[in-house]
PDB file of N, CA and C in Angstrom:
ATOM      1  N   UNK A   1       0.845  -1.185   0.000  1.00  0.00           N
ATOM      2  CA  UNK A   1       0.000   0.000   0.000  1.00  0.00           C
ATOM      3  C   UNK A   1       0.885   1.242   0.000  1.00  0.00           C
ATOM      4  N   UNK A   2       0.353   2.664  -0.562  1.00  0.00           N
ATOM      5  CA  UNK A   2       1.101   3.295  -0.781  1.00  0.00           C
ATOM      6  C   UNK A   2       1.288   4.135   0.836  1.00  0.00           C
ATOM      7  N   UNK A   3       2.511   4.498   0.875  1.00  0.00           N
ATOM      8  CA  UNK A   3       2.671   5.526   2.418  1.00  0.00           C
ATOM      9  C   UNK A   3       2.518   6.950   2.392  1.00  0.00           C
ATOM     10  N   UNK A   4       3.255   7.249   0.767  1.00  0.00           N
ATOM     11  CA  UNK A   4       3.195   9.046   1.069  1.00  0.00           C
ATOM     12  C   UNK A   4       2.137   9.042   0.412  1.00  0.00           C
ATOM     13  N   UNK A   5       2.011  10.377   0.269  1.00  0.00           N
ATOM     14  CA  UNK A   5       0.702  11.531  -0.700  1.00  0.00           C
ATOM     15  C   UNK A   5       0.763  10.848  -2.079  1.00  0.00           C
ATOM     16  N   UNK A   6       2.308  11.528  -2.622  1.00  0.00           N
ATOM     17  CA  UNK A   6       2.847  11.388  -3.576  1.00  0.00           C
ATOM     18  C   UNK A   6       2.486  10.427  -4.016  1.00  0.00           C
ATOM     19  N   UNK A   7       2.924   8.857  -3.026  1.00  0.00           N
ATOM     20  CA  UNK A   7       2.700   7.493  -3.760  1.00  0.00           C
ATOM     21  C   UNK A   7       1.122   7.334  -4.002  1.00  0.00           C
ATOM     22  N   UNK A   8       0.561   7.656  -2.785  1.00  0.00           N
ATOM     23  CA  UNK A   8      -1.357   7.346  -3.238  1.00  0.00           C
ATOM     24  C   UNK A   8      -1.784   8.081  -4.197  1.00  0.00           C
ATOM     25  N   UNK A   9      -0.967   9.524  -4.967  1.00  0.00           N
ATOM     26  CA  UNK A   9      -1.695  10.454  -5.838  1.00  0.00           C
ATOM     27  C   UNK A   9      -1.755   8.867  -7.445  1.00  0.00           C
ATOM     28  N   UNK A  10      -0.047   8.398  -7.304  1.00  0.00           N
ATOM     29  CA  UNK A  10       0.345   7.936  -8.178  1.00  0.00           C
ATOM     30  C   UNK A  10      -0.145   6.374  -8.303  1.00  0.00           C
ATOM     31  N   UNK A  11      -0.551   5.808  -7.386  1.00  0.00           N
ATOM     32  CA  UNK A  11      -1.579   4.765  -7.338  1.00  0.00           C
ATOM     33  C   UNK A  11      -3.001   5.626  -8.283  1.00  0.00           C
ATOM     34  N   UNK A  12      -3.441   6.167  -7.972  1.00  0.00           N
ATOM     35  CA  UNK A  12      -4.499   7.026  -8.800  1.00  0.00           C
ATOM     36  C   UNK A  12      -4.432   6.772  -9.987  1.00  0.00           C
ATOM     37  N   UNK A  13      -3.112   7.776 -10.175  1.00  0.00           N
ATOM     38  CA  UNK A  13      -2.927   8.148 -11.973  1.00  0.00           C
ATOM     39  C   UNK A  13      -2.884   6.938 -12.812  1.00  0.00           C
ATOM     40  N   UNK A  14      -2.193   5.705 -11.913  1.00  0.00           N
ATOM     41  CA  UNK A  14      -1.755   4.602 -12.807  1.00  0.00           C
ATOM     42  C   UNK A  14      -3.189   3.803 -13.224  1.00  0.00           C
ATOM     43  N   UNK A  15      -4.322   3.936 -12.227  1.00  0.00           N
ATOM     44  CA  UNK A  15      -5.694   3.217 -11.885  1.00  0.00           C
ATOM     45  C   UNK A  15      -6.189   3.581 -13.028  1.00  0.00           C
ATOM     46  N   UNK A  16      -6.417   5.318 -13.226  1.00  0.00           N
ATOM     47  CA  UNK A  16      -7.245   6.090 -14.732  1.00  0.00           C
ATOM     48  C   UNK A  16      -6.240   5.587 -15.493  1.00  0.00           C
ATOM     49  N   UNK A  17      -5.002   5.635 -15.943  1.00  0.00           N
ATOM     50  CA  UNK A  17      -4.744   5.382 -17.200  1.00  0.00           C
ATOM     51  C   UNK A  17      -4.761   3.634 -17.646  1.00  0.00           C
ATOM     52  N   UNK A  18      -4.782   2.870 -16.675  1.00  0.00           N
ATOM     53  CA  UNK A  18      -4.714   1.676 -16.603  1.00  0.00           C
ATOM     54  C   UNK A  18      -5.922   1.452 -17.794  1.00  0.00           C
ATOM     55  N   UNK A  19      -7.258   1.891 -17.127  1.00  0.00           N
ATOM     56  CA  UNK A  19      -8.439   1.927 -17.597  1.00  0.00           C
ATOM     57  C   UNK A  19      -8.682   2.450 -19.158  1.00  0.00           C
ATOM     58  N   UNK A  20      -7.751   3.629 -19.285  1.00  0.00           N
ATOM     59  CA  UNK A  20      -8.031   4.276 -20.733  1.00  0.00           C
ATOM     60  C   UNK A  20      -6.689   3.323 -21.436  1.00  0.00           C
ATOM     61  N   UNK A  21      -5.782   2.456 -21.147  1.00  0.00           N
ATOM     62  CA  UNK A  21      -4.917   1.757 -22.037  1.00  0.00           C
ATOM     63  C   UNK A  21      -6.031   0.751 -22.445  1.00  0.00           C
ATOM     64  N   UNK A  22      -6.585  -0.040 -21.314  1.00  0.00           N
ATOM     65  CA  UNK A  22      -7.331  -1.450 -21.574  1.00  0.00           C
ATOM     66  C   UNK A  22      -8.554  -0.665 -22.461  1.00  0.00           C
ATOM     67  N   UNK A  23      -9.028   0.311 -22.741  1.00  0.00           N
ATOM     68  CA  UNK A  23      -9.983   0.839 -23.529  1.00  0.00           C
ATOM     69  C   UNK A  23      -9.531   0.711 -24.911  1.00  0.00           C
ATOM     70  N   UNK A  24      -8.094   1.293 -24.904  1.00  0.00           N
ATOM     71  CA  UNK A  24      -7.873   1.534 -26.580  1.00  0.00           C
ATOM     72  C   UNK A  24      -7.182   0.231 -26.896  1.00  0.00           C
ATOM     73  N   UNK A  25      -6.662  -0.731 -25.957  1.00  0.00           N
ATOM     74  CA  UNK A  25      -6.000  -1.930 -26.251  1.00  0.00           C
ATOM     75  C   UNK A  25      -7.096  -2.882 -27.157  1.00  0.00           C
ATOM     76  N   UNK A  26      -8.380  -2.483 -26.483  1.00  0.00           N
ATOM     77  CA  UNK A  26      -9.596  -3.894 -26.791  1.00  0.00           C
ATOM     78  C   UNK A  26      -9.810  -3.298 -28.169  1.00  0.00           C
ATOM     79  N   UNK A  27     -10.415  -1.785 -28.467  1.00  0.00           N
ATOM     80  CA  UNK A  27     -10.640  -1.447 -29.670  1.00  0.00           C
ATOM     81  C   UNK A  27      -9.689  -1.900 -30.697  1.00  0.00           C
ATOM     82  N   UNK A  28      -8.755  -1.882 -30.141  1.00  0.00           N
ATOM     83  CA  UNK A  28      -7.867  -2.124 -31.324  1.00  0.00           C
ATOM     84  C   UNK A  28      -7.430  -3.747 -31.638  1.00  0.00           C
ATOM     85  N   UNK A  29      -7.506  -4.129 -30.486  1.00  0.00           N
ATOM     86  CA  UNK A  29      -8.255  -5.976 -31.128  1.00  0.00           C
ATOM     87  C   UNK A  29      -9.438  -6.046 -32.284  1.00  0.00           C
ATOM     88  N   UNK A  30     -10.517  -5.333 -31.497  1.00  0.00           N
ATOM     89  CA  UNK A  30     -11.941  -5.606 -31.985  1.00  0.00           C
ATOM     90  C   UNK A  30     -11.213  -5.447 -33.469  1.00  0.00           C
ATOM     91  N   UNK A  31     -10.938  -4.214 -33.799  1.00  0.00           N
ATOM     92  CA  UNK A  31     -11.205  -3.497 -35.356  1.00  0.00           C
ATOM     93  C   UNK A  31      -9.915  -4.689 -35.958  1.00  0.00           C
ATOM     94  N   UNK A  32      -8.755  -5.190 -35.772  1.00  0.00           N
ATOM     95  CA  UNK A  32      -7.731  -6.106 -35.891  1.00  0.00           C
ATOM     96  C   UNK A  32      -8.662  -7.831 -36.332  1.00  0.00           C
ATOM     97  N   UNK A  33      -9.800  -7.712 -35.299  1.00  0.00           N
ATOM     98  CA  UNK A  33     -10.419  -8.969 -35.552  1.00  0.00           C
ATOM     99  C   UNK A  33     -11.371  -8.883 -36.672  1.00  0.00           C
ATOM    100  N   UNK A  34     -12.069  -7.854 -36.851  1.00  0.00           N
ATOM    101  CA  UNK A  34     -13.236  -7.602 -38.005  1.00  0.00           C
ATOM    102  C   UNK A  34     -12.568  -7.820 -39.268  1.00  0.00           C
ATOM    103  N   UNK A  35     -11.216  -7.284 -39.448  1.00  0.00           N
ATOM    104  CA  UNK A  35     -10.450  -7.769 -40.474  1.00  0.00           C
ATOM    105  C   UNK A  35     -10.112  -9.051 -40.826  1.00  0.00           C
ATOM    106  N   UNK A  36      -9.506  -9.463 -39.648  1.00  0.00           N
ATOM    107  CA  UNK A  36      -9.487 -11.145 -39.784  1.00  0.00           C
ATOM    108  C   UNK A  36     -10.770 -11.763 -40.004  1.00  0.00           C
ATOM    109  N   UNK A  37     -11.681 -11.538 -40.024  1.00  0.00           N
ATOM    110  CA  UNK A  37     -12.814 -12.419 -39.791  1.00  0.00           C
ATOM    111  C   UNK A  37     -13.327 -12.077 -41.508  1.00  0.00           C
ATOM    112  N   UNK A  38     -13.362 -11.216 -41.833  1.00  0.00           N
ATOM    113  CA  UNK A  38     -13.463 -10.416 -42.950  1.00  0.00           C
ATOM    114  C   UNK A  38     -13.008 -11.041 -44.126  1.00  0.00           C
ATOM    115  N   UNK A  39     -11.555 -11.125 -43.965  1.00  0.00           N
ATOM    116  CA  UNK A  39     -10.382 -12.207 -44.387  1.00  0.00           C
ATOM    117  C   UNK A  39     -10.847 -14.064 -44.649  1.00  0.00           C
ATOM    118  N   UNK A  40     -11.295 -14.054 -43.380  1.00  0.00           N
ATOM    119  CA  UNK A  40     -11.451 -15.588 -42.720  1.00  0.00           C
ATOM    120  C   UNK A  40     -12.871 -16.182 -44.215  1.00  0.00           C
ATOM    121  N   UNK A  41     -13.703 -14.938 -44.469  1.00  0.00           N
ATOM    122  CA  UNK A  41     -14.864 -15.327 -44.744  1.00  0.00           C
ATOM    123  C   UNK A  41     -15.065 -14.957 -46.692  1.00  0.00           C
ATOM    124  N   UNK A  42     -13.735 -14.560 -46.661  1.00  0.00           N
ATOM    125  CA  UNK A  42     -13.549 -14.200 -48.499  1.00  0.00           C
ATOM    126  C   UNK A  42     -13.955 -12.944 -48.766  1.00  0.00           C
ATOM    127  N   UNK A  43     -14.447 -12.088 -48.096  1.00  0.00           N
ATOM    128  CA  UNK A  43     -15.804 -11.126 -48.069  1.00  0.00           C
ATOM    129  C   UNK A  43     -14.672  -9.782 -48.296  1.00  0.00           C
ATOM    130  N   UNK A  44     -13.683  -9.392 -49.516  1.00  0.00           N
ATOM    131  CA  UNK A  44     -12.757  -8.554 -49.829  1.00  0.00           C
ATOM    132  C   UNK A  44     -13.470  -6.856 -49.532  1.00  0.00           C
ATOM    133  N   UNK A  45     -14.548  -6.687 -50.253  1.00  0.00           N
ATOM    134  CA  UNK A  45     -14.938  -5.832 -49.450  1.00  0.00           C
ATOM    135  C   UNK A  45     -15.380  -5.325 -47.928  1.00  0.00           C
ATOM    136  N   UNK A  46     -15.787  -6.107 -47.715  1.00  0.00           N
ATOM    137  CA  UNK A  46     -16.016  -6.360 -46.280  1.00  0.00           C
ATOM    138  C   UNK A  46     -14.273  -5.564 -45.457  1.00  0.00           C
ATOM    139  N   UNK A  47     -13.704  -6.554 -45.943  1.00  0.00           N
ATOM    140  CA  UNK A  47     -12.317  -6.596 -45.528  1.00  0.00           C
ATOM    141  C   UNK A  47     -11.619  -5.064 -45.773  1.00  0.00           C
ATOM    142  N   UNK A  48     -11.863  -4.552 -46.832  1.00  0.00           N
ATOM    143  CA  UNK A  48     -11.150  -3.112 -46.976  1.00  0.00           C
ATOM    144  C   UNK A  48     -11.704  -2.195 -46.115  1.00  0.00           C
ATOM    145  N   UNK A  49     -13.443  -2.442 -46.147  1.00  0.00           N
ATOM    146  CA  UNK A  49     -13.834  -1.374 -45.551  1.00  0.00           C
ATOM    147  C   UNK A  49     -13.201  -1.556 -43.832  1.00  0.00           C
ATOM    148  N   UNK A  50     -13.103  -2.743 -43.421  1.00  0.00           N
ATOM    149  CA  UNK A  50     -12.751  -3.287 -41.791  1.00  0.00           C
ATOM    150  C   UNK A  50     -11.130  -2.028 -42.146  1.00  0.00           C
ATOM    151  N   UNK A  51     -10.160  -2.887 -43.037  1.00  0.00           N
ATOM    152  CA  UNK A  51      -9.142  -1.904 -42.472  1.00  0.00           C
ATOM    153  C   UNK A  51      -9.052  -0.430 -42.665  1.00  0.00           C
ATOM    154  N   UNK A  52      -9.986   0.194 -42.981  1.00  0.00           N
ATOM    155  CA  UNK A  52      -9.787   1.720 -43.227  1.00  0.00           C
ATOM    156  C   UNK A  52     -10.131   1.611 -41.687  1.00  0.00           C
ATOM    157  N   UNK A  53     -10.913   1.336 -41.286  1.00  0.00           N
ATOM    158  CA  UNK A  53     -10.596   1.234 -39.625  1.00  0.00           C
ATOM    159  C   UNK A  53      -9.905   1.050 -39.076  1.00  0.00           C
ATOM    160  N   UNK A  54      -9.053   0.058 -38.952  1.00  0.00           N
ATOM    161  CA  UNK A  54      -8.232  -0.718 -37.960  1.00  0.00           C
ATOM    162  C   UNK A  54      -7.033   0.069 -38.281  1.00  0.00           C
ATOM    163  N   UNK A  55      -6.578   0.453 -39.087  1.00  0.00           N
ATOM    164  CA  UNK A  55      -4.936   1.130 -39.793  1.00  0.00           C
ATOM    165  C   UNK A  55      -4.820   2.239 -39.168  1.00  0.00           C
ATOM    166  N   UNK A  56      -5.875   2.967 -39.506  1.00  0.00           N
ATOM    167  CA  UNK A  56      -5.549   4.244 -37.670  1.00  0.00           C
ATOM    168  C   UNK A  56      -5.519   4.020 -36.594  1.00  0.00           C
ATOM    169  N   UNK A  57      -6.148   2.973 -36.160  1.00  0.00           N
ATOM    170  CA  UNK A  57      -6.534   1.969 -34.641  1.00  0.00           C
ATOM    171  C   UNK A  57      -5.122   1.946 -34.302  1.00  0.00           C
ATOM    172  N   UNK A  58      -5.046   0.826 -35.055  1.00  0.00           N
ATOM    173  CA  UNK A  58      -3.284   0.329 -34.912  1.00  0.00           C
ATOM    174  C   UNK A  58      -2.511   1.380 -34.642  1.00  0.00           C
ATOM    175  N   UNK A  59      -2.208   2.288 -35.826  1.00  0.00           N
ATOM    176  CA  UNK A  59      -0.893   3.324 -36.111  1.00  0.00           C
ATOM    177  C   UNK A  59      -1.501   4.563 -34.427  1.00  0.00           C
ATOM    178  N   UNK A  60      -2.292   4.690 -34.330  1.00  0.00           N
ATOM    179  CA  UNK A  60      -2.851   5.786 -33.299  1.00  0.00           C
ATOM    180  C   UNK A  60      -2.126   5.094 -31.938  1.00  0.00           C
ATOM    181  N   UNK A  61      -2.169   3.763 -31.902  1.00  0.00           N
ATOM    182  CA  UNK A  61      -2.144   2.916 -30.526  1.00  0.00           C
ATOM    183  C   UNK A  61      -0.563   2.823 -30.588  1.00  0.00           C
ATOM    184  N   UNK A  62       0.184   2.782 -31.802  1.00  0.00           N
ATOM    185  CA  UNK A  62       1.881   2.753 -31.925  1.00  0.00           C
ATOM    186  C   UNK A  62       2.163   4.075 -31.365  1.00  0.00           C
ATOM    187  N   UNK A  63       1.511   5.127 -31.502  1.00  0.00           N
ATOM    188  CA  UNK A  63       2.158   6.812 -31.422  1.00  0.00           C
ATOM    189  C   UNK A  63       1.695   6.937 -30.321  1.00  0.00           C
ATOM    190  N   UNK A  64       0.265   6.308 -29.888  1.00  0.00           N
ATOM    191  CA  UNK A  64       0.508   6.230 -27.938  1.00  0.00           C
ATOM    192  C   UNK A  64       1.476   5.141 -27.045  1.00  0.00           C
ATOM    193  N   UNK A  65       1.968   4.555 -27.587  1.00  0.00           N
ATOM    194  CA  UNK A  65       2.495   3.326 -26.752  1.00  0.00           C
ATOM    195  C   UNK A  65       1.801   2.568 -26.535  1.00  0.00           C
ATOM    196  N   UNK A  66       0.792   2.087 -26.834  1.00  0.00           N
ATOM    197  CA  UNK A  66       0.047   0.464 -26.121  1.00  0.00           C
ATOM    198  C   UNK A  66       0.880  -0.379 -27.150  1.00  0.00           C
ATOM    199  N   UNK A  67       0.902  -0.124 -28.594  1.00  0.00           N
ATOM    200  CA  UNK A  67       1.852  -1.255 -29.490  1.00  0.00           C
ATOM    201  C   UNK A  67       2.962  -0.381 -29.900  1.00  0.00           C
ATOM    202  N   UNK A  68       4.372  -1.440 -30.176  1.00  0.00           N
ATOM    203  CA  UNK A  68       5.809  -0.461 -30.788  1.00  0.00           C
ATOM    204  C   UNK A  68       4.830  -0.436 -32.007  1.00  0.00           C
ATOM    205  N   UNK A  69       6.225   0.519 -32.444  1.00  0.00           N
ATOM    206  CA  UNK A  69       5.376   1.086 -33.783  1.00  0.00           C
ATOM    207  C   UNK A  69       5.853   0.263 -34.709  1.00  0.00           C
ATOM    208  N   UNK A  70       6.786  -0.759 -35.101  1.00  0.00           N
ATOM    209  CA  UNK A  70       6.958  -2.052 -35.847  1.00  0.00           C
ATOM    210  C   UNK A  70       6.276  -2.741 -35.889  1.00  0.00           C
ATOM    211  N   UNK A  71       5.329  -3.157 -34.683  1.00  0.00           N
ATOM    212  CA  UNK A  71       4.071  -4.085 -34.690  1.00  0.00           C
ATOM    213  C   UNK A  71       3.327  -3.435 -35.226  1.00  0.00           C
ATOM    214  N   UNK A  72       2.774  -2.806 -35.126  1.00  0.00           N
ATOM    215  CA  UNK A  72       1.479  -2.068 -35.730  1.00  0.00           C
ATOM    216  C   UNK A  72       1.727  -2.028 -37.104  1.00  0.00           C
ATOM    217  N   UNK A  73       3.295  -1.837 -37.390  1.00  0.00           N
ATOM    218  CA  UNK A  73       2.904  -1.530 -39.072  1.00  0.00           C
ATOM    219  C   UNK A  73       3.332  -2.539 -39.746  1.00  0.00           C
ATOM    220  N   UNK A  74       3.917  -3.913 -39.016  1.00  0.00           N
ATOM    221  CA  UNK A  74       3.649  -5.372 -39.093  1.00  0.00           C
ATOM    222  C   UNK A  74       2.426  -5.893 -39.500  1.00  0.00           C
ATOM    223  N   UNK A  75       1.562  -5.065 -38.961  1.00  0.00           N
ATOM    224  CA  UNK A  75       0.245  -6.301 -38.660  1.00  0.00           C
ATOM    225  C   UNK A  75      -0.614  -5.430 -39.959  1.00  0.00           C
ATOM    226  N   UNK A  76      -0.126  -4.146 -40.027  1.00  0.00           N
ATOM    227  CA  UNK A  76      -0.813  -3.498 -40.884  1.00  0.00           C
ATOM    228  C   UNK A  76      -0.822  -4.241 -42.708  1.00  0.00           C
ATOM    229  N   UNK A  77       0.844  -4.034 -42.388  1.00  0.00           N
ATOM    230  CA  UNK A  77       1.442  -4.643 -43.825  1.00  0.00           C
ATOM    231  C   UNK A  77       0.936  -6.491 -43.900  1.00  0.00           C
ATOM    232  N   UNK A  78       0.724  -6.692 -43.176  1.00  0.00           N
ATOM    233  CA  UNK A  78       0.036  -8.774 -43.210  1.00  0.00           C
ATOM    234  C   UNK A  78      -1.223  -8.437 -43.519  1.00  0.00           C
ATOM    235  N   UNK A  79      -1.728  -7.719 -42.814  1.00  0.00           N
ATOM    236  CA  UNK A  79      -3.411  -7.473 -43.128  1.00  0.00           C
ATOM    237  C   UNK A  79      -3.208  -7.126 -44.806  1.00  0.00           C
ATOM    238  N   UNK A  80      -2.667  -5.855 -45.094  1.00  0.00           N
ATOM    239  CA  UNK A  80      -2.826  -5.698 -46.348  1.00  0.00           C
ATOM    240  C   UNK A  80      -2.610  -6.581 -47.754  1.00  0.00           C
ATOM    241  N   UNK A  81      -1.486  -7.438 -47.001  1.00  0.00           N
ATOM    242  CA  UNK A  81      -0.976  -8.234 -48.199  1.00  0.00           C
ATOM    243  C   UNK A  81      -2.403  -9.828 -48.340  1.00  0.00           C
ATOM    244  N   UNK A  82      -3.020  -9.982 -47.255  1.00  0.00           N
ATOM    245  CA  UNK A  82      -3.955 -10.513 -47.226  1.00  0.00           C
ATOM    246  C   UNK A  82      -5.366 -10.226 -47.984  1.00  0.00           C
ATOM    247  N   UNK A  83      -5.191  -8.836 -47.618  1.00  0.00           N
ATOM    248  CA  UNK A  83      -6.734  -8.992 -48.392  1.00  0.00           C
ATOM    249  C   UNK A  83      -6.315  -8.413 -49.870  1.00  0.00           C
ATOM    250  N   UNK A  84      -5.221  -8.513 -50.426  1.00  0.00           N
ATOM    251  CA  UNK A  84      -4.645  -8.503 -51.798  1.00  0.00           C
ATOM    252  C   UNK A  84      -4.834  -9.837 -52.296  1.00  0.00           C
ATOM    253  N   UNK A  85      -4.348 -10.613 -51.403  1.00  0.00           N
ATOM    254  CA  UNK A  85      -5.159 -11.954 -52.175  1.00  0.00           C
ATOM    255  C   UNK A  85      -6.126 -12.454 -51.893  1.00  0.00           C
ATOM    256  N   UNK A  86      -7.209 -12.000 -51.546  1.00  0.00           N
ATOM    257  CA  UNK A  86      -8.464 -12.049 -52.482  1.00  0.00           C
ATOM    258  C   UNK A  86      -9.224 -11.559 -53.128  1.00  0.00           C
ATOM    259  N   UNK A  87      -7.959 -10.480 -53.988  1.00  0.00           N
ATOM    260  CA  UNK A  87      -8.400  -9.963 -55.150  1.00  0.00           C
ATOM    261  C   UNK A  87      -8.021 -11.038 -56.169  1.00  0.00           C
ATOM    262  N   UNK A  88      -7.176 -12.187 -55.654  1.00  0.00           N
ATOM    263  CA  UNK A  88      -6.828 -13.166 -57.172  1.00  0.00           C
ATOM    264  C   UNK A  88      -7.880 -14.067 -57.501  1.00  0.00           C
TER     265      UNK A  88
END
């Protein structure tokens, strides 16, 4: 438990942001999964319209820190090269 001020202010701060990371962490599953599923189901449109979503999700969540910014533009560049093929 915390002893000073200081430490209980900072128990606080870590509690709210804890809450707003696990907020933008899940969104950015969700919109990550609509793609996959999108993907999963052949449905190419489906799928483009999912990542015009998810590609800011991602890249927004790299420039806050919840993902490095290599992952994000990892997962961006797999997603994309995916739903390229099922344009063949």
């Amino acid at each position: 438990m915390a002893n000073t001020a200081s430490a209980r202010k900072a128990a606080r701060k870590i509690a709210r942001r804890t809450e707003i990371n696990k907020a933008r962490r899940s969104r950015v599953r969700g919109a990550v999964r609509k793609v996959e599923e999108a993907i999963a189901a052949g449905d190419r449109n489906k799928a483009l319209e999912a990542m015009t979503e998810a590609e800011p999700q991602l890249m927004r969540a790299a420039r806050r820190g919840q993902v490095h910014h290599n992952t994000a533009s990892r997962k961006v560049s797999r997603l994309t090269k995916q739903i390229a093929k099922l344009a063949t």
